[in-house]
PDB file of N, CA and C in Angstrom:
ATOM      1  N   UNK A   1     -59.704  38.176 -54.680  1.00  0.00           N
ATOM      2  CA  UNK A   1     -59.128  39.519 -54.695  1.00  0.00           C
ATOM      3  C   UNK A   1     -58.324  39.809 -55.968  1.00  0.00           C
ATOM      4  N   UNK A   2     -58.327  40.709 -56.104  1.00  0.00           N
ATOM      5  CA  UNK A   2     -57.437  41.455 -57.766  1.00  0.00           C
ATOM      6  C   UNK A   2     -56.056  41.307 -57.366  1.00  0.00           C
ATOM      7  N   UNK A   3     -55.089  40.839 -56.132  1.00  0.00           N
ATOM      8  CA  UNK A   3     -53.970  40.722 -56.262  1.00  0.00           C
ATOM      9  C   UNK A   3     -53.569  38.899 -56.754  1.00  0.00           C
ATOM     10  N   UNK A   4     -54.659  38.623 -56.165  1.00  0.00           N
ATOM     11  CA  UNK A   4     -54.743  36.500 -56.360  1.00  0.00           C
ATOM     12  C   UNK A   4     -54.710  36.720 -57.733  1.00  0.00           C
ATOM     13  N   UNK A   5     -55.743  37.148 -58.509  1.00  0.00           N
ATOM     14  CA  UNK A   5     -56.299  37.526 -60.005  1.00  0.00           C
ATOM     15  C   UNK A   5     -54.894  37.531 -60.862  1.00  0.00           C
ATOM     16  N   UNK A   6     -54.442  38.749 -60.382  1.00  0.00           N
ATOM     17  CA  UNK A   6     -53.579  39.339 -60.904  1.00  0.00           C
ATOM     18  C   UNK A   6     -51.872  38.215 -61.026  1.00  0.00           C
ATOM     19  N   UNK A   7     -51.503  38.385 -60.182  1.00  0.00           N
ATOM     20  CA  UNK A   7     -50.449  37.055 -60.309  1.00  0.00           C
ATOM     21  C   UNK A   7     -51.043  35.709 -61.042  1.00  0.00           C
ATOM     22  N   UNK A   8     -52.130  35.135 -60.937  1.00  0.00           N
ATOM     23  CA  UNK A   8     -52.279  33.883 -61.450  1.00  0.00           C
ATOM     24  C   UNK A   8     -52.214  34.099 -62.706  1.00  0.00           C
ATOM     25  N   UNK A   9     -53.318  35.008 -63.474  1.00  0.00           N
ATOM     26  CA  UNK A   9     -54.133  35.536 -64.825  1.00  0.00           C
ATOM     27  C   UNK A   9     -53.091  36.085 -65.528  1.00  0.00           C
ATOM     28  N   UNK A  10     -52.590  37.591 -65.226  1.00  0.00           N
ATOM     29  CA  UNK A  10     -51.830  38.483 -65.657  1.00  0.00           C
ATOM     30  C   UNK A  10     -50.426  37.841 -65.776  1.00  0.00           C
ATOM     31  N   UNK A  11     -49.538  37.218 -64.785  1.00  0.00           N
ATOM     32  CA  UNK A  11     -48.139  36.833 -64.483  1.00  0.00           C
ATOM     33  C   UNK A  11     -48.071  35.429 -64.838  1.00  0.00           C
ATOM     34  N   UNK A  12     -49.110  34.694 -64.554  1.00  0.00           N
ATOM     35  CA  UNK A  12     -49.492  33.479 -65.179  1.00  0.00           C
ATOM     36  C   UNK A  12     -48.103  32.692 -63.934  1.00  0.00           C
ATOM     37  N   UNK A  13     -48.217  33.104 -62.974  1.00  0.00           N
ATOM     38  CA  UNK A  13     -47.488  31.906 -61.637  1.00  0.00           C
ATOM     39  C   UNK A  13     -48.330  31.164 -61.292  1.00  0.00           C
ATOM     40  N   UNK A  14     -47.656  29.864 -60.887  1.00  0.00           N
ATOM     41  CA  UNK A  14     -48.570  28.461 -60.437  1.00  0.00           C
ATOM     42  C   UNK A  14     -48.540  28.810 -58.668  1.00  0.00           C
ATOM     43  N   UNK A  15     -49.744  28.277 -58.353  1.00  0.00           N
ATOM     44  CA  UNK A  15     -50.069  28.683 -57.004  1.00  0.00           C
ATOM     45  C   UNK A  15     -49.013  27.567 -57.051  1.00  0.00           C
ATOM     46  N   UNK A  16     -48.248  27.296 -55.341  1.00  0.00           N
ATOM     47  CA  UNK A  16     -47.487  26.445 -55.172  1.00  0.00           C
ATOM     48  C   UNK A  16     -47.936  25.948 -53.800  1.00  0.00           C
ATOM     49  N   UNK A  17     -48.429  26.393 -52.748  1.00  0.00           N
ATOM     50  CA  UNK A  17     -49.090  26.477 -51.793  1.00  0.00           C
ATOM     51  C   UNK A  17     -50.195  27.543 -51.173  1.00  0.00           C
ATOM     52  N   UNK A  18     -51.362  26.755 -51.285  1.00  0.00           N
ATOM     53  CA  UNK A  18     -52.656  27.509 -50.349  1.00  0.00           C
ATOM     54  C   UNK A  18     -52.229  27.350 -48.798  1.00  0.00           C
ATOM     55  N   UNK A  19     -52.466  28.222 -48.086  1.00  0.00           N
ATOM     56  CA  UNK A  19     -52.374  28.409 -46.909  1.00  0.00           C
ATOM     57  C   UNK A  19     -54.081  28.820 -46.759  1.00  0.00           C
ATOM     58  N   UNK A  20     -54.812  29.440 -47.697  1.00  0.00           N
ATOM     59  CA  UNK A  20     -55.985  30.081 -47.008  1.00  0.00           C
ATOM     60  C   UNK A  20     -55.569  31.398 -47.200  1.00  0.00           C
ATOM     61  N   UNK A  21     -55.165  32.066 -45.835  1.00  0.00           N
ATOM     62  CA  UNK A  21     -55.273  33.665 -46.528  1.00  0.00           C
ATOM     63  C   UNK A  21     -53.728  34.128 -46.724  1.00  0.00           C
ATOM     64  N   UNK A  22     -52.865  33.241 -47.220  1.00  0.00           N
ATOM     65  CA  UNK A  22     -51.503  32.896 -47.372  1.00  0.00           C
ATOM     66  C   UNK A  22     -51.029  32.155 -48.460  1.00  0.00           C
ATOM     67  N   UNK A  23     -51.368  33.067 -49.804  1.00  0.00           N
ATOM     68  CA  UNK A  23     -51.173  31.693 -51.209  1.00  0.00           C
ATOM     69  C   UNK A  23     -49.454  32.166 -51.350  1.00  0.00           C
ATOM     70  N   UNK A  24     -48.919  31.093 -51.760  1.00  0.00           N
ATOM     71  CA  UNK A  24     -47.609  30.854 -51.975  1.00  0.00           C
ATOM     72  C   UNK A  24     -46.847  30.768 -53.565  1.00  0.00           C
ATOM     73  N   UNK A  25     -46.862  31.804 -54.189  1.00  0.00           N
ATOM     74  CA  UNK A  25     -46.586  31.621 -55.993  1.00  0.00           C
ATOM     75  C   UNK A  25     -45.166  31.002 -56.442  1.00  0.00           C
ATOM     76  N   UNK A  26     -44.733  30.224 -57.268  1.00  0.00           N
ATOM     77  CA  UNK A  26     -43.916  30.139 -58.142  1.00  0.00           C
ATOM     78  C   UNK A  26     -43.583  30.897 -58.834  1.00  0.00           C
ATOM     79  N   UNK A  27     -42.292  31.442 -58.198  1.00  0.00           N
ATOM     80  CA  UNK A  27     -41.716  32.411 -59.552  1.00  0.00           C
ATOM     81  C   UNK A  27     -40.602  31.388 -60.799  1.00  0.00           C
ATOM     82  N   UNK A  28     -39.754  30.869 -60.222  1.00  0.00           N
ATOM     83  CA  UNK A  28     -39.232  30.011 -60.554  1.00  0.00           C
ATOM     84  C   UNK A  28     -38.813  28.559 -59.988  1.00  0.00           C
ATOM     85  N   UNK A  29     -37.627  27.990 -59.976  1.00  0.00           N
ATOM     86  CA  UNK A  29     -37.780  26.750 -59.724  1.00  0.00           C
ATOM     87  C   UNK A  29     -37.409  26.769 -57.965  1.00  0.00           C
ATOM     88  N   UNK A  30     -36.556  27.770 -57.827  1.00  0.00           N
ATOM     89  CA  UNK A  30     -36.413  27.995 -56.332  1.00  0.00           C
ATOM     90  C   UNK A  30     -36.544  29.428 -55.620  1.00  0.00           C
ATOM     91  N   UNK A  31     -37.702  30.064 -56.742  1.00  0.00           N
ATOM     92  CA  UNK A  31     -38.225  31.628 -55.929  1.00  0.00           C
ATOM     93  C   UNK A  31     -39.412  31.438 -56.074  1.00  0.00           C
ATOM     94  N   UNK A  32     -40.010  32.097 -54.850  1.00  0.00           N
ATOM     95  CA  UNK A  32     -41.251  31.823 -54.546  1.00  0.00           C
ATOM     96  C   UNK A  32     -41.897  33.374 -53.618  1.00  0.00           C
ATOM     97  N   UNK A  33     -43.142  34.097 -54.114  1.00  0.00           N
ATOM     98  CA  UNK A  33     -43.694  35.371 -53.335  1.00  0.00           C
ATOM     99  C   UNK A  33     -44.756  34.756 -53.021  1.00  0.00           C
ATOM    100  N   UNK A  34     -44.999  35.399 -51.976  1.00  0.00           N
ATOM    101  CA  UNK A  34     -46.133  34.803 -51.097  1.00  0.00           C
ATOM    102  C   UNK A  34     -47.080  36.378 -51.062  1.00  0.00           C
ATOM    103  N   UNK A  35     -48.722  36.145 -50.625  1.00  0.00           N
ATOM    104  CA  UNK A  35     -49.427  37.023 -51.167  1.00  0.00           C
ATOM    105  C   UNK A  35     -50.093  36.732 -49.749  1.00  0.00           C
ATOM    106  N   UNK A  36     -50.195  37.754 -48.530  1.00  0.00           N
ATOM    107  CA  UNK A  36     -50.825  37.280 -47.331  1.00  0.00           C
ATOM    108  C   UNK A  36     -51.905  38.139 -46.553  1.00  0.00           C
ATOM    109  N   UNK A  37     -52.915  37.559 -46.726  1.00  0.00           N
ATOM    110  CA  UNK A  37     -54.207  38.858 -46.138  1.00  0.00           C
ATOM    111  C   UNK A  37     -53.569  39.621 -45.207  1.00  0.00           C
ATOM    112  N   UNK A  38     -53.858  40.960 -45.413  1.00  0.00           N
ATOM    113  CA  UNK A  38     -53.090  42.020 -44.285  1.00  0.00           C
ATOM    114  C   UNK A  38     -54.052  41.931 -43.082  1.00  0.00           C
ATOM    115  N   UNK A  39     -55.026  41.286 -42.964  1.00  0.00           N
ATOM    116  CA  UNK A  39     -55.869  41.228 -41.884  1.00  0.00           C
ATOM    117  C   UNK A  39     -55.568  40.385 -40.813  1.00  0.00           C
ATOM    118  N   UNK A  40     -54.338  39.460 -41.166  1.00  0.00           N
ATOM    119  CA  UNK A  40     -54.534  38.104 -41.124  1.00  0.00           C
ATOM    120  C   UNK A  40     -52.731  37.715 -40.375  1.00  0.00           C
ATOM    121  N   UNK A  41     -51.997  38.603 -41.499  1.00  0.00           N
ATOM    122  CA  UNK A  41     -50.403  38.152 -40.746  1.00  0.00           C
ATOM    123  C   UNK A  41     -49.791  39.089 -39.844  1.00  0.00           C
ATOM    124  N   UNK A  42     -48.505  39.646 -40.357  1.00  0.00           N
ATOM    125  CA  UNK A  42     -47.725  40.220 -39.376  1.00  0.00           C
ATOM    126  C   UNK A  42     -47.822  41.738 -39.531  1.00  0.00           C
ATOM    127  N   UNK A  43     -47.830  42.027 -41.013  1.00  0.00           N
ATOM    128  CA  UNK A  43     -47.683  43.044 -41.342  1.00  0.00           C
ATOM    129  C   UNK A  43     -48.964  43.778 -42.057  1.00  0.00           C
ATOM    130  N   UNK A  44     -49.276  45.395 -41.568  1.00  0.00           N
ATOM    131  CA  UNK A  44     -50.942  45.700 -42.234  1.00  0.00           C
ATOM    132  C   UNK A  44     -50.142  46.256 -43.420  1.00  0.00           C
ATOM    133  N   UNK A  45     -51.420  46.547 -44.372  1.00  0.00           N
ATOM    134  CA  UNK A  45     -51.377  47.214 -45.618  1.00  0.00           C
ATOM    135  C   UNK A  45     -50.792  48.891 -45.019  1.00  0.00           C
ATOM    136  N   UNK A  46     -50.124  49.506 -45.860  1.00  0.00           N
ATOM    137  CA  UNK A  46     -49.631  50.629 -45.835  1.00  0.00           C
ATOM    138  C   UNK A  46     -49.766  51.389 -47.120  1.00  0.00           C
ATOM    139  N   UNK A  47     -50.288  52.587 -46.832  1.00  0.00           N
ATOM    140  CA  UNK A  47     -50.296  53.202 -48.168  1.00  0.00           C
ATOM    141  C   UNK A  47     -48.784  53.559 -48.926  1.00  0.00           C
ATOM    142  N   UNK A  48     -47.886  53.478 -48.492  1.00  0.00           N
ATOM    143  CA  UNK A  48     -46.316  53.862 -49.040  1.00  0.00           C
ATOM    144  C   UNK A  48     -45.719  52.396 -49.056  1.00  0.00           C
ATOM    145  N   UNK A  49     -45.757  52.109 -50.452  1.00  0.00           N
ATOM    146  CA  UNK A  49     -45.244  50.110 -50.321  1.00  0.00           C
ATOM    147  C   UNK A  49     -43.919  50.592 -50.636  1.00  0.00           C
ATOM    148  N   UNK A  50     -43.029  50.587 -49.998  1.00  0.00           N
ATOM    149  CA  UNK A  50     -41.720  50.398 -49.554  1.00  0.00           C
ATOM    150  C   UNK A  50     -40.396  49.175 -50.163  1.00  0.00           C
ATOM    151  N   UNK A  51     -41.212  48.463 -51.062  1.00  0.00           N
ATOM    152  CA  UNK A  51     -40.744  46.886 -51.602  1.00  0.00           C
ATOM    153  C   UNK A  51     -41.134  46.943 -53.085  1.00  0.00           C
ATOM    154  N   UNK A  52     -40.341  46.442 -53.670  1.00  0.00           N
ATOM    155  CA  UNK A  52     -40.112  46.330 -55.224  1.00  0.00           C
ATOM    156  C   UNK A  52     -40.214  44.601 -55.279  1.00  0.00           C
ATOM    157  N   UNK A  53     -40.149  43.941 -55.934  1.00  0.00           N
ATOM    158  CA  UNK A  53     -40.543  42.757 -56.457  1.00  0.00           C
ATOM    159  C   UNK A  53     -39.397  42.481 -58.028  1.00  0.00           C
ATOM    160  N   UNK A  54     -38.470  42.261 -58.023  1.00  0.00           N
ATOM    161  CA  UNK A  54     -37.421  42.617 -59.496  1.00  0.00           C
ATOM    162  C   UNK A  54     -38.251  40.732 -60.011  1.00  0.00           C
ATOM    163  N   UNK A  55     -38.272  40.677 -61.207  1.00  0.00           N
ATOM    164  CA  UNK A  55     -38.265  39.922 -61.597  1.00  0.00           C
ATOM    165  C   UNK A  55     -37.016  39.148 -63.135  1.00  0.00           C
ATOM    166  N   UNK A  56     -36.148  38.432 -62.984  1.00  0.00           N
ATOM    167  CA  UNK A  56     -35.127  38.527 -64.343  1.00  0.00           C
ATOM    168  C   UNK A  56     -36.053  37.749 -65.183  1.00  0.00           C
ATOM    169  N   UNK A  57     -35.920  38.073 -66.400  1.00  0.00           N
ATOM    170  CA  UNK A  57     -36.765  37.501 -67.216  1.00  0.00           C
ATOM    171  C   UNK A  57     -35.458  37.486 -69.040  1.00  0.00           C
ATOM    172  N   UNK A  58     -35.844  36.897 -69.297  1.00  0.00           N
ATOM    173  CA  UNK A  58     -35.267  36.698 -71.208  1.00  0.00           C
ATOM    174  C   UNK A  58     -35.336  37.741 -72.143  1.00  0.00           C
ATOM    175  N   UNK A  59     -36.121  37.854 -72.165  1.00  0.00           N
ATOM    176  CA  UNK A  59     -36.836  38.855 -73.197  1.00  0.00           C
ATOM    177  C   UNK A  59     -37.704  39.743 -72.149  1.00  0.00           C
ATOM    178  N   UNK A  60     -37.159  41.350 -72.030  1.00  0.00           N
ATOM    179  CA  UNK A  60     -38.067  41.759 -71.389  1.00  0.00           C
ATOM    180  C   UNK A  60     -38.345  42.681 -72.095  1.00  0.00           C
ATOM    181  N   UNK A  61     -38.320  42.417 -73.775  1.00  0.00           N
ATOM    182  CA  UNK A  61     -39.100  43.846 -74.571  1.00  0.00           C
ATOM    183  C   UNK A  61     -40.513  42.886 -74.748  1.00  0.00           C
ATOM    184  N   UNK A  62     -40.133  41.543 -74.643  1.00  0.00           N
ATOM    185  CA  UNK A  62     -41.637  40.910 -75.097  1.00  0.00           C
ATOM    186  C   UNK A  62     -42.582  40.803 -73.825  1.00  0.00           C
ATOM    187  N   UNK A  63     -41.894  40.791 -72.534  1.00  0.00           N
ATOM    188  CA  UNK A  63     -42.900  41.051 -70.982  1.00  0.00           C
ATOM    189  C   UNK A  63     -43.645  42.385 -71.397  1.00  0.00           C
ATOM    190  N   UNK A  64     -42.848  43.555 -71.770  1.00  0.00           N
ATOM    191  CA  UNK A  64     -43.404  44.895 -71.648  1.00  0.00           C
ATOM    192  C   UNK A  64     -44.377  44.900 -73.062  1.00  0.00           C
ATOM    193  N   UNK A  65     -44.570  44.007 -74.021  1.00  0.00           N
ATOM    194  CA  UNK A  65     -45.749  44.205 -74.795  1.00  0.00           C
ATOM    195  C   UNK A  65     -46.620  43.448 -74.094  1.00  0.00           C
ATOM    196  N   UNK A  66     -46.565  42.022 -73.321  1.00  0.00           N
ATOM    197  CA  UNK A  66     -47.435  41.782 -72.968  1.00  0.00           C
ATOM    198  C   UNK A  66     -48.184  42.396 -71.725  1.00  0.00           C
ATOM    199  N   UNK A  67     -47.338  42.774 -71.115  1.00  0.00           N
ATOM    200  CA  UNK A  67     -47.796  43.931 -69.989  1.00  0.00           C
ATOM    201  C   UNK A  67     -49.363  44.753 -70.410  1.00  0.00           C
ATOM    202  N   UNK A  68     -48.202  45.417 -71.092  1.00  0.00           N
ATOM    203  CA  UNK A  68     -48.855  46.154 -71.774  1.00  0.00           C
ATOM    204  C   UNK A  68     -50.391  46.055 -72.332  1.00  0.00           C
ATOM    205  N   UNK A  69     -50.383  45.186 -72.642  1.00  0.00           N
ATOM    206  CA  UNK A  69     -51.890  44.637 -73.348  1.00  0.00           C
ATOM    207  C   UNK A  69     -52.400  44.306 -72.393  1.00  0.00           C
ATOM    208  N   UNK A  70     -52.497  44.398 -71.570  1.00  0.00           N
ATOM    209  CA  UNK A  70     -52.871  43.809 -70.314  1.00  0.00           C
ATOM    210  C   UNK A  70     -53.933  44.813 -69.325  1.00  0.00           C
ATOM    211  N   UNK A  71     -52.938  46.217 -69.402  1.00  0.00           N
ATOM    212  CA  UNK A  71     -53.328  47.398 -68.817  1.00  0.00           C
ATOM    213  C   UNK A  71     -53.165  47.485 -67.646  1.00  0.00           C
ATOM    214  N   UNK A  72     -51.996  47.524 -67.116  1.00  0.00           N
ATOM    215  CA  UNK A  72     -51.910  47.217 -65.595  1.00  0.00           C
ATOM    216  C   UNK A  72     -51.073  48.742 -65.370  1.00  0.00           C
ATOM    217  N   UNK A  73     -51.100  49.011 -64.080  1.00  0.00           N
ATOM    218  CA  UNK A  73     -51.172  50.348 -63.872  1.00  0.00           C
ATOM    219  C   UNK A  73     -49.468  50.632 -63.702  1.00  0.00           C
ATOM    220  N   UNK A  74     -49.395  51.979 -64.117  1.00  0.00           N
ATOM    221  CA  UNK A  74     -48.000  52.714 -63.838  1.00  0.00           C
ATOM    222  C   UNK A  74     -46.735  52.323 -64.512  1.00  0.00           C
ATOM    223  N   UNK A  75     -47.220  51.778 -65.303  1.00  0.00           N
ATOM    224  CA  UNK A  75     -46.642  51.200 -66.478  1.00  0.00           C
ATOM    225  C   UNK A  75     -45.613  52.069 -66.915  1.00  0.00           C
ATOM    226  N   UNK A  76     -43.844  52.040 -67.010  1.00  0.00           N
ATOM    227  CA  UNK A  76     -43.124  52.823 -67.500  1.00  0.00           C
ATOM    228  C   UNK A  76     -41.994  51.918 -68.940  1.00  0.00           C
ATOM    229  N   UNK A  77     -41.801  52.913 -69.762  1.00  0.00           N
ATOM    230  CA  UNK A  77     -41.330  51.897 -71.043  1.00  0.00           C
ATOM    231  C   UNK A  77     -40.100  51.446 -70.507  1.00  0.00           C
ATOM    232  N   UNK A  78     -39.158  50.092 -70.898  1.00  0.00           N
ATOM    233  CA  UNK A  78     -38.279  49.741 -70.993  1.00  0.00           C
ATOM    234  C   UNK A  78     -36.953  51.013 -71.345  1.00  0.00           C
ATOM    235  N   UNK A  79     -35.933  50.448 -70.204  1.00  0.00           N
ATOM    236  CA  UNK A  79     -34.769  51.331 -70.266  1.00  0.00           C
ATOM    237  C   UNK A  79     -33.253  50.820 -70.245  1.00  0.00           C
ATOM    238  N   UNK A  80     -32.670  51.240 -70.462  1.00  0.00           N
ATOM    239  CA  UNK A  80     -31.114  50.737 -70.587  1.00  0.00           C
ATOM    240  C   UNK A  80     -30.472  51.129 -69.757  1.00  0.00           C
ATOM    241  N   UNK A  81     -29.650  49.980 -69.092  1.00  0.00           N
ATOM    242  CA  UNK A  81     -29.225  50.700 -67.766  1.00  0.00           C
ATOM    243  C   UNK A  81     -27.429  50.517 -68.289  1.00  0.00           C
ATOM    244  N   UNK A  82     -26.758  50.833 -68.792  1.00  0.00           N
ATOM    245  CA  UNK A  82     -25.478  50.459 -68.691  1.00  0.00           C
ATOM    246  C   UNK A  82     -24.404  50.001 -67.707  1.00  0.00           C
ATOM    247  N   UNK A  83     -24.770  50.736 -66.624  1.00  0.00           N
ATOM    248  CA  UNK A  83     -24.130  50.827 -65.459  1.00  0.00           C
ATOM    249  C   UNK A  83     -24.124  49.428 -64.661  1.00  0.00           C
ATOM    250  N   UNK A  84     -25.481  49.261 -64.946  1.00  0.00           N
ATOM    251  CA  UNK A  84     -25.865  47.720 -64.273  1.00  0.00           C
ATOM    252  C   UNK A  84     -26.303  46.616 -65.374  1.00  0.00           C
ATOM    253  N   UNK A  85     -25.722  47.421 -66.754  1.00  0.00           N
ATOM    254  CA  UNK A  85     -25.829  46.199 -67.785  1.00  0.00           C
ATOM    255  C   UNK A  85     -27.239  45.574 -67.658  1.00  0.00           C
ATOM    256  N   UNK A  86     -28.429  46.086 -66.957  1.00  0.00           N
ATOM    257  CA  UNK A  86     -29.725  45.842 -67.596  1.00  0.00           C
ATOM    258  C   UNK A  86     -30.597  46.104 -68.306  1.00  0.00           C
ATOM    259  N   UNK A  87     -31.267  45.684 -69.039  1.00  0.00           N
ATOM    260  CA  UNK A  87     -32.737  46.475 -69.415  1.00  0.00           C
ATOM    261  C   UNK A  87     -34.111  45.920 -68.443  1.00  0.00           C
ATOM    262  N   UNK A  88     -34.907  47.116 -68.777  1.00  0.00           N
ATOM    263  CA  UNK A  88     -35.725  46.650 -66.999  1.00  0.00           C
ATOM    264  C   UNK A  88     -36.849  47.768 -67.801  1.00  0.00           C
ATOM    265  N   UNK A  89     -38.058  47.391 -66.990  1.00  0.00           N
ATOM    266  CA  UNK A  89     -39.467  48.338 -66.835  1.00  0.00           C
ATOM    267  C   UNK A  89     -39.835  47.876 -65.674  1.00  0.00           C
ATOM    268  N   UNK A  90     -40.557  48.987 -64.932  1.00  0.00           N
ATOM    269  CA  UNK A  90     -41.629  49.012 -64.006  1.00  0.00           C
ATOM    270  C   UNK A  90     -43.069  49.094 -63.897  1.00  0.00           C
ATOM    271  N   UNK A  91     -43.479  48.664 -63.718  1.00  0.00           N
ATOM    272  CA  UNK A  91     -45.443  49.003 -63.316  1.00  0.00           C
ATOM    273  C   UNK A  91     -45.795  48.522 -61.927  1.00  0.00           C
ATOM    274  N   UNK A  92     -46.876  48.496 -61.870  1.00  0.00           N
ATOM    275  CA  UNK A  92     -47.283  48.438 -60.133  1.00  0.00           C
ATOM    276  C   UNK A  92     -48.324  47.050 -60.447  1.00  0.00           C
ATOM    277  N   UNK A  93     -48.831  46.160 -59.165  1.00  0.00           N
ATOM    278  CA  UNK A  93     -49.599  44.941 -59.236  1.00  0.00           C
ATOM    279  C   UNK A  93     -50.930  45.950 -58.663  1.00  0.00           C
ATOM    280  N   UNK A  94     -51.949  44.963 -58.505  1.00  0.00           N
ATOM    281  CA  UNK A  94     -53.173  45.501 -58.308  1.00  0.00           C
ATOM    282  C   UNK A  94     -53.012  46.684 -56.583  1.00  0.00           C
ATOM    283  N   UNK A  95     -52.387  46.075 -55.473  1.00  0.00           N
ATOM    284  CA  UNK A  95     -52.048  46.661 -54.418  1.00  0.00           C
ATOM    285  C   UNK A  95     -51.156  47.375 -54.197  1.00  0.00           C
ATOM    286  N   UNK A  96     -50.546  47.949 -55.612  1.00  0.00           N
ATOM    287  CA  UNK A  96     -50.008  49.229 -55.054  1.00  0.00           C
ATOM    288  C   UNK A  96     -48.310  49.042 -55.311  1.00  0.00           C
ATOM    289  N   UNK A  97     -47.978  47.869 -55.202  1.00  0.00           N
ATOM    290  CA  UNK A  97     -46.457  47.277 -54.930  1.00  0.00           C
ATOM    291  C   UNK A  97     -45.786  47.193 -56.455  1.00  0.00           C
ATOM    292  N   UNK A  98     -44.412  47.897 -56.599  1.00  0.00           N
ATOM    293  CA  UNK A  98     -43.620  48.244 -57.865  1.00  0.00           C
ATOM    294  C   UNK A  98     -43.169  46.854 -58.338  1.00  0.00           C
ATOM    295  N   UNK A  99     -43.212  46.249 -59.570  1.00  0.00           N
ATOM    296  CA  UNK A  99     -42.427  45.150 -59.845  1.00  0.00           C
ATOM    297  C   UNK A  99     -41.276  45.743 -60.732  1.00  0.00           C
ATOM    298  N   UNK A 100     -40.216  45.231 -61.277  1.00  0.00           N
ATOM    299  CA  UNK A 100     -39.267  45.477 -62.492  1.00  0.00           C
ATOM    300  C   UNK A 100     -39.322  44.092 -62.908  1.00  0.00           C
ATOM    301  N   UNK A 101     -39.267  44.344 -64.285  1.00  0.00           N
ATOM    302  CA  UNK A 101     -38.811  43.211 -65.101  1.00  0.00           C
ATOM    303  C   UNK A 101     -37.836  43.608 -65.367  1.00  0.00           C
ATOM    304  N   UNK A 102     -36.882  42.782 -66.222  1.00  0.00           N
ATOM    305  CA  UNK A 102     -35.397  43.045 -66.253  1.00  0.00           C
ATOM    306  C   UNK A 102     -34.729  41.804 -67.086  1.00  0.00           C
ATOM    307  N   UNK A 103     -34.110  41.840 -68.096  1.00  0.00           N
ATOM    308  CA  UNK A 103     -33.155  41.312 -68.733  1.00  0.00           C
ATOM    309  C   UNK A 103     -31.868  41.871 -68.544  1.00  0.00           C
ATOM    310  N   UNK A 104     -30.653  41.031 -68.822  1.00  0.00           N
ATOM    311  CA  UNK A 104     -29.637  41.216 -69.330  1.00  0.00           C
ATOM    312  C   UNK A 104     -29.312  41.833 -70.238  1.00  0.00           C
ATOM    313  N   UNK A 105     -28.134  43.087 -70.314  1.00  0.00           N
ATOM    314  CA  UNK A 105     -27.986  43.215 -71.581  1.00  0.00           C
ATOM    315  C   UNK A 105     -26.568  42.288 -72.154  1.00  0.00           C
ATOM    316  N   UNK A 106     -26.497  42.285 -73.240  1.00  0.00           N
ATOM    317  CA  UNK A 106     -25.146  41.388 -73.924  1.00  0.00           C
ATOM    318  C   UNK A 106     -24.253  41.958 -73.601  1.00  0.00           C
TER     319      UNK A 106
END
């Protein structure tokens, strides 16, 4: 499926556990999203995804070029948040669901 695709290829996370229709990703050393056939668990697919996905990252002017090159959908440029002292962009994964990337600002 283009969401498996998409996290492995695009995000480049190490599967961490196969379940079958339940893969388990590495975000970091102790975060982990799980990707689970809607056919299959608790919850069905919904057309209004309700859940964001934030990811902190180092450099998130260099995520949003690689994003970018990438072509992944809904793609919005990097912004300055003062208030919350971040910089952050959004785009969407293959199913619909918003991620942010997000650095620190100094």
């Amino acid at each position: 499926p283009a969401a498996i695709r998409f996290y492995e290829e695009v995000m480049g996370l190490p599967l961490a556990i196969d379940q079958g229709w339940s893969k388990i990703y590495r975000v970091t050393e102790t975060g982990y999203v799980g990707l689970v056939d809607e056919t299959r668990g608790s919850h069905r697919a919904h057309p209004v995804k309700p859940v964001q996905l934030c990811i902190r990252v180092r450099d998130v002017d260099a995520w949003y070029g690689y994003i970018a090159e990438q072509g992944v959908a809904a793609l919005k440029e990097p912004r300055s948040h003062q208030e919350l002292k971040i910089r952050a962009f959004v785009f969407d994964d293959p199913e619909g669901y918003q991620i942010e990337m997000q650095s620190a600002l100094d």
